[in-house]
Every structure is written in structure tokens, then in C-alpha cells.
Protein backbone atom coordinates (compact mmCIF):
# COMPACT_ATOMS: atom_id res chain seq x y z
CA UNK A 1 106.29 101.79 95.07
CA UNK A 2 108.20 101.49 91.43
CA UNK A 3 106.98 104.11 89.99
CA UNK A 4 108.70 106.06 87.33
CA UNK A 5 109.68 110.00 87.94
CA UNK A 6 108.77 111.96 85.46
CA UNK A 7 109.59 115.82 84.83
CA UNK A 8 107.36 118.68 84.28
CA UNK A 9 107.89 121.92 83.43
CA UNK A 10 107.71 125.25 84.75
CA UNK A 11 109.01 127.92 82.31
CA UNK A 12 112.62 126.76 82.61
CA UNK A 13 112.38 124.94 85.55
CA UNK A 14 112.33 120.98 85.52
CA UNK A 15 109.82 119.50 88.78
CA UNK A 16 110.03 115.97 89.47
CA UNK A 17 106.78 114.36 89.83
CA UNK A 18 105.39 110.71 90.61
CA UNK A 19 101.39 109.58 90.17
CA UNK A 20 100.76 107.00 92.52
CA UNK A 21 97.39 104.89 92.06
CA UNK A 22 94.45 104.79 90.00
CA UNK A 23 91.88 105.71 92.03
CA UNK A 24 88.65 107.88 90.59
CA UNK A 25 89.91 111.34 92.18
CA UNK A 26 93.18 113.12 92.64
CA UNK A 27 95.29 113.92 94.86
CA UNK A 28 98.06 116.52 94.56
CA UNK A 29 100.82 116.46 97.78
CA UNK A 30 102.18 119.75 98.59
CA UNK A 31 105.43 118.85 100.63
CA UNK A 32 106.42 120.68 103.56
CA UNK A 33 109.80 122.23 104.29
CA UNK A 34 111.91 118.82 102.35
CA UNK A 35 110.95 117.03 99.73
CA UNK A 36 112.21 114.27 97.84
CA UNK A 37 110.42 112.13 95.04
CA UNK A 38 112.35 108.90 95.66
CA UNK A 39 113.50 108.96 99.50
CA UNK A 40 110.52 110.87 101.38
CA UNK A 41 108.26 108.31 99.96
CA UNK A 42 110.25 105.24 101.14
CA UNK A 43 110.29 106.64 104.97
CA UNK A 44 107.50 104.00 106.76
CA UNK A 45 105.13 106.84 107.88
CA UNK A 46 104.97 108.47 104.22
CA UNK A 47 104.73 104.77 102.71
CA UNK A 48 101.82 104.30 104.70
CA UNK A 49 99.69 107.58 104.13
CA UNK A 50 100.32 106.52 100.18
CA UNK A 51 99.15 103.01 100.59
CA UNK A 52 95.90 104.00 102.45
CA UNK A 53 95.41 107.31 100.05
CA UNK A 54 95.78 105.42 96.53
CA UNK A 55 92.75 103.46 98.16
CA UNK A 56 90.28 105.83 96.93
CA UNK A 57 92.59 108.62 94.84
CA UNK A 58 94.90 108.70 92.82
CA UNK A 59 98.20 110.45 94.60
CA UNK A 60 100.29 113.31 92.95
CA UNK A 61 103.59 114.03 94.52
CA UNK A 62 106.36 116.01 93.11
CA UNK A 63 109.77 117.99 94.60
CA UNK A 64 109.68 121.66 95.44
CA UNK A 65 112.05 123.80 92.98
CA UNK A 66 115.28 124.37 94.33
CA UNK A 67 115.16 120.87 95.89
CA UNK A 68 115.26 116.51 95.55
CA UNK A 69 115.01 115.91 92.13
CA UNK A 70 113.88 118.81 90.68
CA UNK A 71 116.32 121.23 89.42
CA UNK A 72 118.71 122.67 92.21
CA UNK A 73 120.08 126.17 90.73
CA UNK A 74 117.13 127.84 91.55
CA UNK A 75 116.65 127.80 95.43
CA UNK A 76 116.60 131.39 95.74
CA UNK A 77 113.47 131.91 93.74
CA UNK A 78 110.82 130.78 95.99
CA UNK A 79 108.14 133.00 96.16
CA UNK A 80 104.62 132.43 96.46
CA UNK A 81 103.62 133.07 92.93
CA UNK A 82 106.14 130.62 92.05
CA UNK A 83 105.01 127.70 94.01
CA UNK A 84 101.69 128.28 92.82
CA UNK A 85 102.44 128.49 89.31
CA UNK A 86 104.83 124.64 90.26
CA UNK A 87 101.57 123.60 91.68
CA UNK A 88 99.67 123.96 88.39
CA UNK A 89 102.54 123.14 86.21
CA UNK A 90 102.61 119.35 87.68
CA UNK A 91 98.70 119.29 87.74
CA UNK A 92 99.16 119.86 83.79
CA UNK A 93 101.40 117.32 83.11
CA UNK A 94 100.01 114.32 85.19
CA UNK A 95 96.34 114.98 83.41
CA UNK A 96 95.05 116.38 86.68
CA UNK A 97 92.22 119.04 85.69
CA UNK A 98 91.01 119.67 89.42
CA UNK A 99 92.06 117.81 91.98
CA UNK A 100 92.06 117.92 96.79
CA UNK A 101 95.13 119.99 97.53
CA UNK A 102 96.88 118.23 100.59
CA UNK A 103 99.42 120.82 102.43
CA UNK A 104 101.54 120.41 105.03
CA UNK A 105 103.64 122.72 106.97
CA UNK A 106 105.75 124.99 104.83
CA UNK A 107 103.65 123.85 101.78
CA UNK A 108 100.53 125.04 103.41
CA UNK A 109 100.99 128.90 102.64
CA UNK A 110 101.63 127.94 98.53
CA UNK A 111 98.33 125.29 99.29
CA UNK A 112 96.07 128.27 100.24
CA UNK A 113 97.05 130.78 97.87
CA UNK A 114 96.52 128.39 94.72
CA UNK A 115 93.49 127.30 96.14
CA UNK A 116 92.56 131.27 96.06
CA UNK A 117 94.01 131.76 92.92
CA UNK A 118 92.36 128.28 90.95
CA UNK A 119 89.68 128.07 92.26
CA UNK A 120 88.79 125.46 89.23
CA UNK A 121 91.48 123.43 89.87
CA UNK A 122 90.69 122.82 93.60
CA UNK A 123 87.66 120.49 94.45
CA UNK A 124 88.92 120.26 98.58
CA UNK A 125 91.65 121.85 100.90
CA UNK A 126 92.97 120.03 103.49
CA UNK A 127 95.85 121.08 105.46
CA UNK A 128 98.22 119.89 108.31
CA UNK A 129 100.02 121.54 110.70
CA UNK A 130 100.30 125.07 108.65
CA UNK A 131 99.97 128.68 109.11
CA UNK A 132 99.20 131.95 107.20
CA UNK A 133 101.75 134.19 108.78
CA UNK A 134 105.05 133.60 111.29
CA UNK A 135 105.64 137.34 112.60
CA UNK A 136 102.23 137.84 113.55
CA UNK A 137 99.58 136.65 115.82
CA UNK A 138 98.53 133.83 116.08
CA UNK A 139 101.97 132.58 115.87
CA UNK A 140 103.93 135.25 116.59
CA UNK A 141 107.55 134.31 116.86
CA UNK A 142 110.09 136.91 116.88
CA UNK A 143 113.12 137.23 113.81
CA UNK A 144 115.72 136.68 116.12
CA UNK A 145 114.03 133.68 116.97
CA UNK A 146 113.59 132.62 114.09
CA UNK A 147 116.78 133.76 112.82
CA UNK A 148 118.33 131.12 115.72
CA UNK A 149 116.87 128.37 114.51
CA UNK A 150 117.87 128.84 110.73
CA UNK A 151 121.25 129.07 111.86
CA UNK A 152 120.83 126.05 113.67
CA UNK A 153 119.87 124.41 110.56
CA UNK A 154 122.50 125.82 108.05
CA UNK A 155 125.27 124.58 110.80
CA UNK A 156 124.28 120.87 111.33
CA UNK A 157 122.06 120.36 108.54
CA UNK A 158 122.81 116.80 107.39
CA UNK A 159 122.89 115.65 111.18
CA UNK A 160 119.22 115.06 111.23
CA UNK A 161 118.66 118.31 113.10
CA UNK A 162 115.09 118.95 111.69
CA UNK A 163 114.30 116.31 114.52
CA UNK A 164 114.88 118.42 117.50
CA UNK A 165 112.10 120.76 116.72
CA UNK A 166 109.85 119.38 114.42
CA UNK A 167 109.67 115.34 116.30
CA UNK A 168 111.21 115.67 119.35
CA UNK A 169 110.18 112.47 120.40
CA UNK A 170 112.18 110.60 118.30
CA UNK A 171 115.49 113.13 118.54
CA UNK A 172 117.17 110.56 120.94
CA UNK A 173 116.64 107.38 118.45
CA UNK A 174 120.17 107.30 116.91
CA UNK A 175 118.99 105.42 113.87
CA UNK A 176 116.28 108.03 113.08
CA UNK A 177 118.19 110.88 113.51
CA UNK A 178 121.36 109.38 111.05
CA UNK A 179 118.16 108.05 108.59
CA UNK A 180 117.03 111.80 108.61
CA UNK A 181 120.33 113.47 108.11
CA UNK A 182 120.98 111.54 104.99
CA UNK A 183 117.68 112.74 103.77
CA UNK A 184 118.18 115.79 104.55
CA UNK A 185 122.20 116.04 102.62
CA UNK A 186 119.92 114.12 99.84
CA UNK A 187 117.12 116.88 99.76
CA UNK A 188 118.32 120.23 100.05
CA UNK A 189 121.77 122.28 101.07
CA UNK A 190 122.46 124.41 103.90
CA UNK A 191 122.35 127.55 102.18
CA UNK A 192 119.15 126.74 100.24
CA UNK A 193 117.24 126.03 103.19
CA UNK A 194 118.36 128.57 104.83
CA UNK A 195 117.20 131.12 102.08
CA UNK A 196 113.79 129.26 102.14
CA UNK A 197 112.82 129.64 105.83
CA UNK A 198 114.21 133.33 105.86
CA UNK A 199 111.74 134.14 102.95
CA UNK A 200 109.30 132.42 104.88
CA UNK A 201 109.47 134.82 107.69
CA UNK A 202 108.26 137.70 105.62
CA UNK A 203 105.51 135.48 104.26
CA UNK A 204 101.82 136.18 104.98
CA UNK A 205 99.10 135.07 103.42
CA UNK A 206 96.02 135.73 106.30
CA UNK A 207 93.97 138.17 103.58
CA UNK A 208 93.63 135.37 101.41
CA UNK A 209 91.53 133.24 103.58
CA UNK A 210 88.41 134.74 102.87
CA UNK A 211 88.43 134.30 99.38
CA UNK A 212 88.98 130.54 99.04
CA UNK A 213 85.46 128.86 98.32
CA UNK A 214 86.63 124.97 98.59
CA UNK A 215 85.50 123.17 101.11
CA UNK A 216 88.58 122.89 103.61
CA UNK A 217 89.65 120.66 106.45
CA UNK A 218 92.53 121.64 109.08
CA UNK A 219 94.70 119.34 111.13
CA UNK A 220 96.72 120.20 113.59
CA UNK A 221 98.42 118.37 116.30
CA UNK A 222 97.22 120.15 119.89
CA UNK A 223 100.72 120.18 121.58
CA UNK A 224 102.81 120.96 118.40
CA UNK A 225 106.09 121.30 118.93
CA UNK A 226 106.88 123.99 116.00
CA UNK A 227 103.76 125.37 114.72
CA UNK A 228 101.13 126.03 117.80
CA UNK A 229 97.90 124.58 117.33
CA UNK A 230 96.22 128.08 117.50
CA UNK A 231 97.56 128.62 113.84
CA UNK A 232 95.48 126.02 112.67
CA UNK A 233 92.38 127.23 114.43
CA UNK A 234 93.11 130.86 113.07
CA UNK A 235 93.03 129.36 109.66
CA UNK A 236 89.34 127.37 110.18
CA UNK A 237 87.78 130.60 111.70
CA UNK A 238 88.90 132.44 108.67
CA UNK A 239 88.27 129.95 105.62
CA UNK A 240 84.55 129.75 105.02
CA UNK A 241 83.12 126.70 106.34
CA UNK A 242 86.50 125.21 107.40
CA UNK A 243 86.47 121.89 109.82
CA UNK A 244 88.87 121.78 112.37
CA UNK A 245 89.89 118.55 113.60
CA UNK A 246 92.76 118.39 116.54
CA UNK A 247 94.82 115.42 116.99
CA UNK A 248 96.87 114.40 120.14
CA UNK A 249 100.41 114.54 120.16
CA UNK A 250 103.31 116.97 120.51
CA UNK A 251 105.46 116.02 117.36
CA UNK A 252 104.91 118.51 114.24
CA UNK A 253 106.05 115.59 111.77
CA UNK A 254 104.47 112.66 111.46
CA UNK A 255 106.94 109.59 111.86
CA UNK A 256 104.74 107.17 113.02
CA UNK A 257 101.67 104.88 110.95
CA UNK A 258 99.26 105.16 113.24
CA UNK A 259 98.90 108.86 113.32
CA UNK A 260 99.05 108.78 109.32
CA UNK A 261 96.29 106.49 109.43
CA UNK A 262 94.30 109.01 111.78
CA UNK A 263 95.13 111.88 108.99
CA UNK A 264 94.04 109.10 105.87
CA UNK A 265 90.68 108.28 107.71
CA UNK A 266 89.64 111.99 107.86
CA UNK A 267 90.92 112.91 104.39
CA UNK A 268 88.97 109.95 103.20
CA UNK A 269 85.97 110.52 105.07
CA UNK A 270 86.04 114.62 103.80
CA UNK A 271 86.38 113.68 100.41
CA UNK A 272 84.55 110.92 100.52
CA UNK A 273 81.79 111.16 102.38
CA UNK A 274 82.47 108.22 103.96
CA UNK A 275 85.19 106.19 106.19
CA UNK A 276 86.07 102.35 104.73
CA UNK A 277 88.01 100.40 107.63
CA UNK A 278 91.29 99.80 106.43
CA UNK A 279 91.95 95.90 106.48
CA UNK A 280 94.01 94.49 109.49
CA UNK A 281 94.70 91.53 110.70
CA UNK A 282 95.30 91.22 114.67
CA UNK A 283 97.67 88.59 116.30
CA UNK A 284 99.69 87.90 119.18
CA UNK A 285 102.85 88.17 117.83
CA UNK A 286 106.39 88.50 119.60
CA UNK A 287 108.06 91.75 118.39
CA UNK A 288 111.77 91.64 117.67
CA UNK A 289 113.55 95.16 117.95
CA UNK A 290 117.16 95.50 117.61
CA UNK A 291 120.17 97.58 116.40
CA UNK A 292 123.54 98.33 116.14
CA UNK A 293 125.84 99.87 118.76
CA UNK A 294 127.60 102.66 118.77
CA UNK A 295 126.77 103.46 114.63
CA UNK A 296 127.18 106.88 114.38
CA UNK A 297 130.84 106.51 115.80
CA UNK A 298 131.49 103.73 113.40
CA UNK A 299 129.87 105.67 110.34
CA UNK A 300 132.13 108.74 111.42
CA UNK A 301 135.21 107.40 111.37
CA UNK A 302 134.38 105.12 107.68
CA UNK A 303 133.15 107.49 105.70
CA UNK A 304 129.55 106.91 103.52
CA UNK A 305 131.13 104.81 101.19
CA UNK A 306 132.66 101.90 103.65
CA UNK A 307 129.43 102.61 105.59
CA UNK A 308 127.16 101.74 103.53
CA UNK A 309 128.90 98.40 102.74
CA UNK A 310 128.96 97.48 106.27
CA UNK A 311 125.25 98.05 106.65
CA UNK A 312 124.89 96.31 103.47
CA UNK A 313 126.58 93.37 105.26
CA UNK A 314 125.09 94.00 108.52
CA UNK A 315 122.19 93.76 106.73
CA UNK A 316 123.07 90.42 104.72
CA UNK A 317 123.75 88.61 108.15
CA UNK A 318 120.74 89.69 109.91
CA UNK A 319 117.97 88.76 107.30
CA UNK A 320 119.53 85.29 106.88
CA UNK A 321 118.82 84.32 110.42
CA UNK A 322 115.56 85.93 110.45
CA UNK A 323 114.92 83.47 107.45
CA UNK A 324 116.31 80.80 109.39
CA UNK A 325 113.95 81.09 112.46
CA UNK A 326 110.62 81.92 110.24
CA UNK A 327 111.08 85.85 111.41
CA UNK A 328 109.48 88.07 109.53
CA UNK A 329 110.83 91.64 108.75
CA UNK A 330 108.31 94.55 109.15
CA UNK A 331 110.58 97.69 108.66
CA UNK A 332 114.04 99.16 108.89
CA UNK A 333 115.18 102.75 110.17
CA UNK A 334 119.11 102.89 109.74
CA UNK A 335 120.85 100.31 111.28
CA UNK A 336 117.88 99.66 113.49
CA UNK A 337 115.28 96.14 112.25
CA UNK A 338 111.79 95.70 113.46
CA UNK A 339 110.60 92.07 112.67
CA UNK A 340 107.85 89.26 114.60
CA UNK A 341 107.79 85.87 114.98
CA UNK A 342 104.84 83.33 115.86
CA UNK A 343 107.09 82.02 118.43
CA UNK A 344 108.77 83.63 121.73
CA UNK A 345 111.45 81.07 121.78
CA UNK A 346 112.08 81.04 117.87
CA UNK A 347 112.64 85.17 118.49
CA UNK A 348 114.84 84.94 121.52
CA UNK A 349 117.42 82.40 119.30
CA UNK A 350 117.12 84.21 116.48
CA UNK A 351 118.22 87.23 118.52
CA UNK A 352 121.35 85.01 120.12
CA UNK A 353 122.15 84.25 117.03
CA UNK A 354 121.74 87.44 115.18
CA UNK A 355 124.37 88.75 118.22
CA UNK A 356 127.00 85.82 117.64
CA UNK A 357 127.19 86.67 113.80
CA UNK A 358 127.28 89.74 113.70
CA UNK A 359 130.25 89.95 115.70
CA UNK A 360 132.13 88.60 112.46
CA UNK A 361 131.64 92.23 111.58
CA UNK A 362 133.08 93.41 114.40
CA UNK A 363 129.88 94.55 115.52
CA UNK A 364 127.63 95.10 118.91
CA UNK A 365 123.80 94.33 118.79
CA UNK A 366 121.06 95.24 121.42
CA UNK A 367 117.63 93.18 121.11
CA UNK A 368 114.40 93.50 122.61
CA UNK A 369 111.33 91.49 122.74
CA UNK A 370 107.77 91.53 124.01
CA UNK A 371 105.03 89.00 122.75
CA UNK A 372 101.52 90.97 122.73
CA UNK A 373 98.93 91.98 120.48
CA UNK A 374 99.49 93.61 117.06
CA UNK A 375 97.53 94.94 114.24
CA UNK A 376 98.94 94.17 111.18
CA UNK A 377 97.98 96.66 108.21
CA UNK A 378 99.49 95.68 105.18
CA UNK A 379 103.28 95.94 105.76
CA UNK A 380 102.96 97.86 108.96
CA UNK A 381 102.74 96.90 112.70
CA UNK A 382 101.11 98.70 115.30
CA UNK A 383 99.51 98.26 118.76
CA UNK A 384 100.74 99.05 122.50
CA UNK A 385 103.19 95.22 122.15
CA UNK A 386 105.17 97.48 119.78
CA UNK A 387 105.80 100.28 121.73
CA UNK A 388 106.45 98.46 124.81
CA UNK A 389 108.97 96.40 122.21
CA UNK A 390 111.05 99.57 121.47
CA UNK A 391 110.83 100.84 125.07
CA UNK A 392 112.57 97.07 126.35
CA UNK A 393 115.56 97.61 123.61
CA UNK A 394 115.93 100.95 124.41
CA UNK A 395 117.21 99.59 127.74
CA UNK A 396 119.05 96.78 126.54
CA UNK A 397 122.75 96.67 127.00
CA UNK A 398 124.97 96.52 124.09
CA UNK A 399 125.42 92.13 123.20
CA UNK A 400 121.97 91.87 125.75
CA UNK A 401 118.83 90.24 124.53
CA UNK A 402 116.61 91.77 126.88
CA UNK A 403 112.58 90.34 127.16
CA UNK A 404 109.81 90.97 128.73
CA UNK A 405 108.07 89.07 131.44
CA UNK A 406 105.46 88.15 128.92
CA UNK A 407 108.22 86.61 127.06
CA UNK A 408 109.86 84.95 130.03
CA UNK A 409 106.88 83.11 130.80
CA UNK A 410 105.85 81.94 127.84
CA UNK A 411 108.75 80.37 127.20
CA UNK A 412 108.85 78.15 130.24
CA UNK A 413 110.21 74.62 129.98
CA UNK A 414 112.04 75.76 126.71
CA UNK A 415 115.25 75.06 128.61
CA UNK A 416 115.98 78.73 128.01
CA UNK A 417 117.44 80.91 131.26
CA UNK A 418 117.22 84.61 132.24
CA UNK A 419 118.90 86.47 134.70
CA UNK A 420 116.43 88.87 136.25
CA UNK A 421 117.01 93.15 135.37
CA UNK A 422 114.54 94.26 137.82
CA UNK A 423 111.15 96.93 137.18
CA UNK A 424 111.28 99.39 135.01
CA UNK A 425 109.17 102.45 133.88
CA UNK A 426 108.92 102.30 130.50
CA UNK A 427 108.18 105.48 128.74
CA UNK A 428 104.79 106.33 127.70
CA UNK A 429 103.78 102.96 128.80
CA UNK A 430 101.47 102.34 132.04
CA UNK A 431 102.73 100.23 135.13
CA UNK A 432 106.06 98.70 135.80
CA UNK A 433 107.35 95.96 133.70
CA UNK A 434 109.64 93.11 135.01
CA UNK A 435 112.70 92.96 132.47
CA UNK A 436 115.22 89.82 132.11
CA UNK A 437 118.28 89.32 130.03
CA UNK A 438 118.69 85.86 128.29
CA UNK A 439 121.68 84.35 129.57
């Protein structure tokens, strides 16, 4: 992930661009509504589509005008013709002659029309979540609407308030929600984005769609939560030869690895021709989640500057005893660790542990474990022991290791005790599951 930022230009305007890979195609990223060269590409779900894309391409990403790291006195000019003369601008300067265009949400308009307009330049389409009009059919949502929502933006942006429409599944996860704000102060300002989505009201690019000749593949979620799905079939039934694919789920981002590697394997297999399984290792594995209590309180009343040195020391304490007891960290979300251990028993004292020192900070943990079945791709974890990981920590008390039954039993005769928490439902998780607190 070190790689340099470079600039291109665009009449007077400076875009920051990255090339990531070598592979024997290209690929250029069109972002959606936020974009940042640095910190959107260090978020775990955008790690991971890079590191299974620069399997087979080389990956082209760069920052919109008017946002991230490309110059930030020009967020009013925004129209189409503009983002499509951006578009080619980077292709020029990273060497890329013709290369898939890849848009996503708010870049999908600017993806269709250059593919329209450059034909040349464009040897696939594929697009995510996206539409060709919002006032009209098959959309349809009204400006006052529409108009609600912006303001929405412009008065918490920085509060990770892009959540609540656009991933509502992960709007109660503390952690996420500070993570996103911070990329969202980093990315763009209120009144910028503001300016953007009202332009993008008036937008409509649905008489375009018969003129684009490269071969084209649409995503869309079913149940999206922003953008409904119908958008993306109205843009296959118009685009000659278009593939729709839907995908399950209700989010309109994707935060999560697993649905990125759904998105890789068909943009592989479409450009392609073929699908290479990704390599994985799979392991029983006990899964370690835990985070800080009450944060966003804490961070409130410090300020960003004492903040940040607190997680820097909350961080400091925590990886030390995950050295200690052979953990291994997997990923980080704000104040919030994910980690595994080849032991249940090893992961329960680390988590004791982890609670005892970290109350030297005059902080509160809450911890919880299940031991299961992962796949292991690279630097990412996934599998059902994950999920049911987060879902036992997001009952967990503040100072409670909380465990599984899985965990409970396998650690019998470790002279370990539990007091018993009773069944629980645990969200998006079959059956009831037995929970117990380490006492």
C-alpha cells in the first residue's frame, strides 16, 4: 500500500492519482460521492477490492476535483464534461491508453458518459450501485426529498452521517461511524458536498445509454438502501448487451470483504474471461473482538489532538499483550481491534489482561470471543465465527469478557470460570447461543 501520489493535470486543476499493481490491463476507479487517495484506500473493504484487483490489472485511482487531495477551490465546478475530461486527464498521465472503467455510485453518471464520449479509451464498463437520472423514473425521488437529505449532510457532516443511508447496517457501530466522520472532515466540506449532490439532482444522463458500444456489466445490491435496484436494471436494458448481476444485501456501500470479493470475482471473470480462486487458508481459530467504552464521549470532551494520543496509547497497550499471548491482529476500525488466536484460553487472558491495563488509561474495554471456522485471505478474516464474534461483544458489558459456549467448553479443565449470561438471539445469526462472562 506505499505507493506514491502523484498529480495530474486538468487545465488548471491538480488531481491526485495513485497506480496500484502491475498487472497486464488497467484499471481506472471512478469514486463515488467521497474520495480520498490516501484514507479511502486504507478502509479494510477498499484494501481488499485493491489486493484482489492488482491480481490481474493494474489499478488507477485518483480524487474527484473539489475533493481529498486534489485541489479544493474548485468544488463548485462539477459538471459532467468536467469529470469526463478528469477522467482522461489521469488516464494520460499514468500511461493508460484504454483501460475497464469501474464506477460506483455518484461516479457512475461521469463513468457512462466518458465511456460514450471515448469510446477508444474504454475496453469494459462495469458499474455498481449507479443511476442515469434521480428526478425521474426509475428512481424517481422528489427535490424536497432530496433537498432533506443534503441538508442532513451539510449539518452533521463529519459525524459519519453518510452511514445512515448509504450502510445502515453498520450506523449503530460507534467505531465505524467516528472512523467515517473523520473521513468524511478529511475528504470534502459541508458546503462542497452539498453543492455536489444538488447538481446531481438536475443530472441525467439516460440518452446516452444507447450509444456506449463497450461491453458493460451492472451491479447492484437488490435491497439497496439509497439507490433502488431498479436503477441498475434500467441501465442493463438500455446499454447494448449489458449483464446484470444482483447481489444480496441492503447496504449501498460496501464495508465488508466478503461482498468486495463477490464484486472482484465478477469483474475478474468479465474482463477476464475467467474466475482464479483467490488463495485462503481455513482454520479454526478463536476470534477476539473488542473496544473501547464510551469513545465518542471521551473524544468529545479531548479534542482530536489529545485523542489521538490516547488511541495512540490505547493502541500501544493493547498490541503488547496481543504479542504477549501469540494474538494476532487482523484489522482495526477506530478504537475497535479484531485479532485470533490458536488458543481459546490464550484469547480469554489476553482479553483479562488487555482489560486490567488498559485501565492505566483510565479506560473501559468490552471483549468478545467465539472459536469457529475462518477463512483467512491474505490479511482479512471472514466466515460465520466472525460474525457471531462481533454479535457476542456487541452484548458485552463494559470491563466483561463475554464468550461463547464454544469457547466455554473448550476450555474445560483450564481452571478458568464463567458465570452463565443466559440465550441470546444474535443478529443475523441462526439459533440461540448460550453466552458466559469470564469471572
Amino acid at each position: 500500500m506505499e505507493v506514491p501520489v502523484k498529480y495530474a493535470n486538468s487545465g488548471d486543476v491538480h488531481l491526485a492519482y495513485r497506480i496500484f499493481g502491475e498487472g497486464p490491463r488497467d484499471i481506472v476507479l471512478v469514486p463515488g460521492t467521497l474520495s480520498h487517495a490516501e484514507m479511502s484506500w486504507e478502509r479494510a473493504a477498499a484494501k481488499h477490492l485493491l489486493d484482489r484487483l492488482t491480481a490481474f490489472a493494474r489499478v488507477i485511482v485518483f480524487d474527484k476535483r473539489g475533493q481529498g487531495l486534489s485541489d479544493r477551490n474548485v468544488a463548485a465546478e462539477q459538471t459532467v464534461e468536467e469529470r469526463i475530461i478528469d477522467i482522461r486527464a489521469v488516464m494520460d498521465a499514468a500511461g493508460s491508453q484504454r483501460a475497464t472503467i469501474y464506477g460506483w455510485s455518484e461516479g457512475g453518471p461521469a463513468s457512462l458518459v466518458f465511456s460514450a464520449t471515448y469510446p477508444e479509451r474504454v475496453s469494459a464498463l462495469v458499474l455498481y450501485g449507479t443511476f442515469a437520472s434521480l428526478k425521474d423514473p426509475p428512481w424517481a425521488i422528489s427535490r424536497e426529498l432530496w433537498e432533506s437529505y443534503v441538508k442532513s449532510w451539510e449539518t452533521h457532516w463529519g459525524e459519519g452521517i453518510l452511514l445512515e443511508l448509504n450502510a445502515p447496517s453498520v450506523w449503530g457501530n460507534e467505531a465505524f461511524r467516528r472512523d467515517t466522520g473523520r473521513w468524511e472532515r478529511a475528504t470534502a466540506s459541508p458546503g462542497s458536498i452539498g453543492a455536489l449532490m444538488r447538481l446531481n439532482y438536475d443530472l441525467d444522463v439516460r440518452r446516452v445509454l444507447p450509444v456506449i458500444q463497450a461491453p458493460t456489466l451492472v451491479l447492484h445490491r437488490i435491497g439497496d438502501s439509497l439507490v433502488p435496484s431498479d436503477c441498475g436494471r434500467y441501465l442493463a436494458e438500455n446499454i447494448a448487451g449489458a449483464q446484470f448481476v444482483g447481489m444480496p444485501g441492503t447496504d449501498h456501500s460496501i464495508v465488508d470483504s466478503e461482498t468486495q470479493d463477490f464484486v472482484a470475482d465478477r469483474i475478474e471473470e468479465f474482463i477476464t474471461g475467467e474466475r482464479h480462486v483467490h488463495e485462503s487458508d481455513r482454520m479454526l481459530a478463536t476470534v477476539m473482538f473488542t473496544d473501547m467504552v464510551g469513545s465518542t464521549q471521551r473524544a468529545a470532551e479531548m479534542g482530536d489532538s489529545r485523542w489521538r494520543g490516547l488511541l495512540d496509547d490505547w493502541y500501544a497497550v493493547v498490541r503488547k499483550e496481543l504479542n504477549a499471548y501469540r494474538g494476532r491482529e487482523i484489522a482495526t476500525a477506530g478504537d475497535g481491534l479484531l485479532a485470533t488466536f490458536d488458543g481459546p484460553a490464550r484469547a480469554i487472558r489476553c482479553a483479562c489482561s488487555m482489560r486490567d491495563r488498559v485501565h492505566e488509561l483510565g479506560l473501559q474495554v468490552r471483549t468478545g470471543l467465539h472459536t469457529g471456522e475462518c477463512e483467512l485471505t491474505k490479511d482479512n478474516l471472514v466466515g460465520i465465527a466472525v460474525h457471531i464474534g462481533a454479535r457476542v461483544a456487541s452484548i458485552a458489558l463494559p470491563d466483561e469478557v463475554l464468550v461463547s459456549s464454544t469457547v466455554k467448553d473448550l476450555v474445560a479443565g483450564s481452571g478458568l470460570k464463567f458465570g452463565d449470561r443466559g440465550a441470546h438471539t444474535l443478529k443475523g445469526v441462526p439459533d440461540e447461543w448460550r453466552l458466559f462472562t469470564v469471572l
